[in-house]
N, C-alpha and C. Protein backbone atom coordinates (compact mmCIF):
# COMPACT_ATOMS: atom_id res chain seq x y z
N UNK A 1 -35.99 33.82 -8.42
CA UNK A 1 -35.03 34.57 -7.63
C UNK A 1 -34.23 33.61 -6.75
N UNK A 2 -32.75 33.80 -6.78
CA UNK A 2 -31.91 33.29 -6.13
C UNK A 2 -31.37 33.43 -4.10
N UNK A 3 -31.73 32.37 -3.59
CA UNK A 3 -31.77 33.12 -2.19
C UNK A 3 -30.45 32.16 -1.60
N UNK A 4 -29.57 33.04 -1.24
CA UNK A 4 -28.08 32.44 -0.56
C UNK A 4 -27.65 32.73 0.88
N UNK A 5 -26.76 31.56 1.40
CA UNK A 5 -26.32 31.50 2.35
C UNK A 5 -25.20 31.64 2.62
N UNK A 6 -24.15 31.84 3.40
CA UNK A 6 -23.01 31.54 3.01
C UNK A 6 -21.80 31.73 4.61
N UNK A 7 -21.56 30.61 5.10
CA UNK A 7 -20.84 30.43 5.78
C UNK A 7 -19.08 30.64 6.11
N UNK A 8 -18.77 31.88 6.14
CA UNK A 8 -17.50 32.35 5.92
C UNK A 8 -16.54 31.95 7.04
N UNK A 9 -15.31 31.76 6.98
CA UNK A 9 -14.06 31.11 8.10
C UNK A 9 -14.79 29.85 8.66
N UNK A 10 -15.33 28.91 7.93
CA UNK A 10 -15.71 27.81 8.32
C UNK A 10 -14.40 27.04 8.83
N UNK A 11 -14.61 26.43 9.77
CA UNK A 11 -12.77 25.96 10.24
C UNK A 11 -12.71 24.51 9.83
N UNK A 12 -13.23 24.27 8.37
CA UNK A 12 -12.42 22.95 7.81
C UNK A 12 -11.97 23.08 6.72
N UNK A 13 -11.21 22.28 5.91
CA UNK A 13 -10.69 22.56 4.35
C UNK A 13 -11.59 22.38 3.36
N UNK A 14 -11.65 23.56 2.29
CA UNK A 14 -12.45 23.25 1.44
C UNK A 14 -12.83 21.59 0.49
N UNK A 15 -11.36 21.50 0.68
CA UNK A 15 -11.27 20.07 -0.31
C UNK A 15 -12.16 18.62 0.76
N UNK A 16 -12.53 19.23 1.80
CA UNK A 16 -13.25 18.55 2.71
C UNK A 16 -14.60 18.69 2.44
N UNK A 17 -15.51 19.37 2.07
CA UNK A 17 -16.57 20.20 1.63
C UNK A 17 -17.17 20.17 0.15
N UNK A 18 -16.41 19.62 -0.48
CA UNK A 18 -16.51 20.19 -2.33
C UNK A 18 -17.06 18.78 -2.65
N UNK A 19 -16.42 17.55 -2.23
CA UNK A 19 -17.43 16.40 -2.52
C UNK A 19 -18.74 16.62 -2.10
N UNK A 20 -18.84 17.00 -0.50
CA UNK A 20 -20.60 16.84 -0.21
C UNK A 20 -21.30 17.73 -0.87
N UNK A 21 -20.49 19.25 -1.26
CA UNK A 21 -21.26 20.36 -2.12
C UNK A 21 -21.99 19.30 -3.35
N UNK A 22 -20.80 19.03 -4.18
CA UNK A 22 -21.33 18.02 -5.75
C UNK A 22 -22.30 17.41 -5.24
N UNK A 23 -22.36 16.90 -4.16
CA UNK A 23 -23.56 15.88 -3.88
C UNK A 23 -24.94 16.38 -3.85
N UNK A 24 -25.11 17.83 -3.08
CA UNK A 24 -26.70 18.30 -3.19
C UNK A 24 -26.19 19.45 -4.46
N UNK A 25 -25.59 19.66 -4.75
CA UNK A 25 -26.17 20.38 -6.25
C UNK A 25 -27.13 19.93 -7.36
N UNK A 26 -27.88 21.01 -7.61
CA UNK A 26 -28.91 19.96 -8.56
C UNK A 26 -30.14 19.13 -8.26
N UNK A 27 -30.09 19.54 -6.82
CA UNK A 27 -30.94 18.42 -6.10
C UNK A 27 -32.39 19.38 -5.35
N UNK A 28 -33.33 18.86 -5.39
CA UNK A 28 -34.46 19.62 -4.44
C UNK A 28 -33.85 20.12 -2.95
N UNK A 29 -34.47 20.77 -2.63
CA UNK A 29 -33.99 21.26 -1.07
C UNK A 29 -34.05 20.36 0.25
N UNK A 30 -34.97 20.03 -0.23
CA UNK A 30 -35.33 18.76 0.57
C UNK A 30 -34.97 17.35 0.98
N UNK A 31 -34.95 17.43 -0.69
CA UNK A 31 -33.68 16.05 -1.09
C UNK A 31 -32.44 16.48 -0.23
N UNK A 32 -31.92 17.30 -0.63
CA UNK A 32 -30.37 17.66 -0.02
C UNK A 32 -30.10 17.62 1.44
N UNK A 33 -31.17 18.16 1.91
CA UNK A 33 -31.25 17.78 3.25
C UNK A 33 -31.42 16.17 4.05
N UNK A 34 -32.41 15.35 3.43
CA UNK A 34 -32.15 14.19 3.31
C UNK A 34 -30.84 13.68 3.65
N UNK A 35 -30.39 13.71 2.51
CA UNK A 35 -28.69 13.54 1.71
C UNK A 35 -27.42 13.39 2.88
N UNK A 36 -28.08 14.80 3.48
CA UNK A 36 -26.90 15.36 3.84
C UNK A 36 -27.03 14.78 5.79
N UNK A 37 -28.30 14.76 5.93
CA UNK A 37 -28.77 14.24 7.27
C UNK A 37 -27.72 12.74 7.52
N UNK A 38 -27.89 11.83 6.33
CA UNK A 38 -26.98 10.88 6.88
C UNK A 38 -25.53 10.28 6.03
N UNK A 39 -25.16 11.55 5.77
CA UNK A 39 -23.39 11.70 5.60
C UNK A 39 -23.16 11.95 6.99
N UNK A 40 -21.98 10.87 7.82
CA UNK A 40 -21.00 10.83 8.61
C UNK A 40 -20.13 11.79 8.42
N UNK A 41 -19.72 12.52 7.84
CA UNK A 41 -18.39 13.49 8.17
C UNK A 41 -18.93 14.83 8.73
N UNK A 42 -18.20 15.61 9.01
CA UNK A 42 -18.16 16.87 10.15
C UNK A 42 -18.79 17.74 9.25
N UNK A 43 -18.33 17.85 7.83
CA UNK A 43 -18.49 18.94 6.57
C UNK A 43 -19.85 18.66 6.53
N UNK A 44 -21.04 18.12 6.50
CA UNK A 44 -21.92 17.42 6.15
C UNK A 44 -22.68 18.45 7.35
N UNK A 45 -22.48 18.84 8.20
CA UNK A 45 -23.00 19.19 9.01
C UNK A 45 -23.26 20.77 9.01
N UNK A 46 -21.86 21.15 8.56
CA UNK A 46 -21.84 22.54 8.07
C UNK A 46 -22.90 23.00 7.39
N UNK A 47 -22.53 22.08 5.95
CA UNK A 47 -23.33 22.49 4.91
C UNK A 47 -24.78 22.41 5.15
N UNK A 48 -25.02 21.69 5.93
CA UNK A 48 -26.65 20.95 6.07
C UNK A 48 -27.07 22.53 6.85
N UNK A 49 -26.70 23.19 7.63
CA UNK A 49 -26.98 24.37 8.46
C UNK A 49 -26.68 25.67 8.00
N UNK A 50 -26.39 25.73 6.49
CA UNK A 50 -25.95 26.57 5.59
C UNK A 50 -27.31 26.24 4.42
N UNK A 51 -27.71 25.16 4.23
CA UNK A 51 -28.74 24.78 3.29
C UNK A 51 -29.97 25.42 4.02
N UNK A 52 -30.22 25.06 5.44
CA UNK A 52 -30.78 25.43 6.39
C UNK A 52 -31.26 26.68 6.14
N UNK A 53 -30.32 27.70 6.62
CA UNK A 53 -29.94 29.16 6.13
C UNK A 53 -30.67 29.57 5.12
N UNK A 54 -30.22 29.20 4.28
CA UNK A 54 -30.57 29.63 3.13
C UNK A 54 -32.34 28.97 2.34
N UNK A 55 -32.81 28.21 3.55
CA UNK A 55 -34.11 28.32 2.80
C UNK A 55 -34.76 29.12 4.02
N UNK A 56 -34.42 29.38 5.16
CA UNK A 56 -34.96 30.58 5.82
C UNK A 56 -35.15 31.78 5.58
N UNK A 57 -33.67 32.22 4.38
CA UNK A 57 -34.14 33.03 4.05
C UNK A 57 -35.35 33.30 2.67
N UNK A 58 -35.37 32.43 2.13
CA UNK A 58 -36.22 32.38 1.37
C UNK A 58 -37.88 31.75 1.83
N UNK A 59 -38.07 31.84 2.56
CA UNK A 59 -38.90 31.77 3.71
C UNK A 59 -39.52 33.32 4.37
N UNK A 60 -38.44 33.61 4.58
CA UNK A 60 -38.12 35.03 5.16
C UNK A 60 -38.74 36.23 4.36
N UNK A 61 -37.95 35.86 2.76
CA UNK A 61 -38.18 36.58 1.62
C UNK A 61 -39.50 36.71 1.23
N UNK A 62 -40.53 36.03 1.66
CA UNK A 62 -41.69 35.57 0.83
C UNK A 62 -41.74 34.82 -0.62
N UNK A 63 -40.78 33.67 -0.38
CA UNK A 63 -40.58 32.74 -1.84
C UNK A 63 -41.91 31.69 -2.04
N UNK A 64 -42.51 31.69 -3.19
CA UNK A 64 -43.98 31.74 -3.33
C UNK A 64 -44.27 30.21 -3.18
N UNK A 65 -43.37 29.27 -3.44
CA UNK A 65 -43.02 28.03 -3.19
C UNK A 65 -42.29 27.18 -3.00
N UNK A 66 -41.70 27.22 -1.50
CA UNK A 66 -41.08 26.80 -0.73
C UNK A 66 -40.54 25.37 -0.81
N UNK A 67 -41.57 24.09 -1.21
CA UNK A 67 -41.15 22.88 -1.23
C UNK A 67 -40.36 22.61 -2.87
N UNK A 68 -41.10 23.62 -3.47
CA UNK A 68 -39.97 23.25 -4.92
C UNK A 68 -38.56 23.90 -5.08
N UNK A 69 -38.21 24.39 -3.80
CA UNK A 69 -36.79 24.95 -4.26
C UNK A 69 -35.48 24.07 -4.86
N UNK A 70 -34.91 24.49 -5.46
CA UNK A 70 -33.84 23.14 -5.88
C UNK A 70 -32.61 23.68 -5.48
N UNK A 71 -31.51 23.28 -5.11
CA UNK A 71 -29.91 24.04 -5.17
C UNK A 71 -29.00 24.32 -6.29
N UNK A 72 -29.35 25.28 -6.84
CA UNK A 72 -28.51 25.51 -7.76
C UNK A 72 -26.98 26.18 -7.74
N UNK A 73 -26.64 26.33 -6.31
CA UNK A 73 -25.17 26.74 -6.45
C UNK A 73 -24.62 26.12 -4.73
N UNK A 74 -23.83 25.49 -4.64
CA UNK A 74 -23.27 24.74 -3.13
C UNK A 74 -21.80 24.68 -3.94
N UNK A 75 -20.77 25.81 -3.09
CA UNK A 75 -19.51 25.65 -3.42
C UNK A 75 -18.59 25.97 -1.98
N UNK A 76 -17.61 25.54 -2.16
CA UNK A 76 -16.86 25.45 -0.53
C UNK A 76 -15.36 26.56 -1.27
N UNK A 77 -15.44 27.80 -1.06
CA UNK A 77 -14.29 28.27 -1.41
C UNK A 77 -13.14 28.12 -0.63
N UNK A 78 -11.87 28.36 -0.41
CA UNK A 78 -10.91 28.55 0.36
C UNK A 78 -10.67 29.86 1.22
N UNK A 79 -10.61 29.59 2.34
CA UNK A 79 -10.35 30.73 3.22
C UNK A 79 -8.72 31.12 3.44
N UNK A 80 -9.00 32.24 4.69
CA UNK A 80 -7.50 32.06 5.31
C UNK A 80 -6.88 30.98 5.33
N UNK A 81 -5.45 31.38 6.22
CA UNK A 81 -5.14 29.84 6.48
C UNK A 81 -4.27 30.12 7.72
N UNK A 82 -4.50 29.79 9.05
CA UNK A 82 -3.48 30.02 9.88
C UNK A 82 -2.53 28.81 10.18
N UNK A 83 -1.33 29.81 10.60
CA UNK A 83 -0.08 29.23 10.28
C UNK A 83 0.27 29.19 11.51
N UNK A 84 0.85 27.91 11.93
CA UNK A 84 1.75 27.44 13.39
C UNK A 84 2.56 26.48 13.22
N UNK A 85 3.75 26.98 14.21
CA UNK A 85 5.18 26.42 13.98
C UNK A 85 5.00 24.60 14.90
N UNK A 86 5.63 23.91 14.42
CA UNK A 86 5.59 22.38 15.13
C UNK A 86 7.49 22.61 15.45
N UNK A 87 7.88 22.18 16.56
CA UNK A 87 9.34 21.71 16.70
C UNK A 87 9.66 20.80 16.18
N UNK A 88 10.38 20.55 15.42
CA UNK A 88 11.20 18.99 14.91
C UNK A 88 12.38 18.95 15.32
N UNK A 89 13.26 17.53 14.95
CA UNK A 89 14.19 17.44 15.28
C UNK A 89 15.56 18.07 14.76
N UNK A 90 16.49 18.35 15.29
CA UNK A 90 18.21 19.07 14.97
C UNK A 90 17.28 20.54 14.79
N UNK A 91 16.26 20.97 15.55
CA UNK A 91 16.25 22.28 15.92
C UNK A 91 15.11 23.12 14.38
N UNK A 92 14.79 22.23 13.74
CA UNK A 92 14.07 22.24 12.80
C UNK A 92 12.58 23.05 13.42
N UNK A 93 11.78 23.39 12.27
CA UNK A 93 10.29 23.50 12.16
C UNK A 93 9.70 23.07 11.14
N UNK A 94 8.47 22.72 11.43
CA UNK A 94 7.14 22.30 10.09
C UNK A 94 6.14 23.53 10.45
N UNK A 95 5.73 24.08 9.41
CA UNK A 95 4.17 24.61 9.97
C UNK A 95 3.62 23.41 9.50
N UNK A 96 2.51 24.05 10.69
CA UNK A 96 1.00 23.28 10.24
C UNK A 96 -0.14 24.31 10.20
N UNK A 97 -0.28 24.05 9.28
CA UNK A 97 -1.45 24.69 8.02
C UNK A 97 -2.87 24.26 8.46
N UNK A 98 -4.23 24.94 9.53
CA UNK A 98 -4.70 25.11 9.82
C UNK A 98 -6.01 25.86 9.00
N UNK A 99 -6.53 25.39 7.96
CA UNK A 99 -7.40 25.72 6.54
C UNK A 99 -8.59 26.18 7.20
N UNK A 100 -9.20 26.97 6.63
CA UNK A 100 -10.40 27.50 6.52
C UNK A 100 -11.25 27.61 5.31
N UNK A 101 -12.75 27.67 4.79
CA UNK A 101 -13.31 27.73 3.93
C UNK A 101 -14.43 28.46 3.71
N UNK A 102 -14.56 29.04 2.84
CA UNK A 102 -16.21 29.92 3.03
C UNK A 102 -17.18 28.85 1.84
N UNK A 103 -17.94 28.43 2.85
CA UNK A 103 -19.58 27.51 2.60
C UNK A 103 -20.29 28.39 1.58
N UNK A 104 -21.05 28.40 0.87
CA UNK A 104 -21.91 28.77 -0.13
C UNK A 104 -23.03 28.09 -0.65
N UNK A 105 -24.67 28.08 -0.49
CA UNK A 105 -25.53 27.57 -1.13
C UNK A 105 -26.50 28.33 -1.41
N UNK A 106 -26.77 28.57 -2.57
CA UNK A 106 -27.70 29.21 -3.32
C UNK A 106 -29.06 28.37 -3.83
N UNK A 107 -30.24 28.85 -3.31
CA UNK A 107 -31.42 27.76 -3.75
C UNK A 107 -32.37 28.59 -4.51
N UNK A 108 -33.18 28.28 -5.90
CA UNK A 108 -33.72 29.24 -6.47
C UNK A 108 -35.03 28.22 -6.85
């Protein structure tokens, strides 16, 4: 049985997220955590507290063995996206595109 987590309006870009996902997919729970303990970036942190999550709940669930869980699904979808105006010059605008992502890890 499949036990998931899933972190919705996460406030970074998915394409920020989808490398460290590839990285613990496939991997023991444990391992991933490892893994993910000493990746430097911000995303790394997310996910690590979403992996988290999700073996609590399988914890929670009564999952019959806990240290063999593996990750079989870590995907970073795309969220909203809020939109704000920047001033430029001769009276111009840029938005800036302000991304969001929904976190996902599934451990079975």
């Amino acid at each position: 049985m499949a036990y998931t987590a899933v972190h919705r309006f996460a406030r970074i870009s998915a394409t920020k997220v989808r490398p460290l996902a590839a990285l613990i997919r496939g991997k023991a729970a444990d391992e991933a955590l490892e893994i993910l303990r000493y990746q430097p970036h911000r995303g790394a942190r997310m996910l690590e507290k979403v992996l988290k999550s999700a073996l609590g709940n399988a914890e929670d669930r009564r999952a019959t063995n806990i240290g063999s869980l593996v990750v079989v699904e870590a995907k970073a979808d795309g969220g909203p996206i809020v939109k704000r105006m920047r001033p430029r010059a001769r009276g111009m605008a840029h938005v800036i595109k302000k991304r969001m992502s929904h976190i996902t890890v599934s451990v079975e």
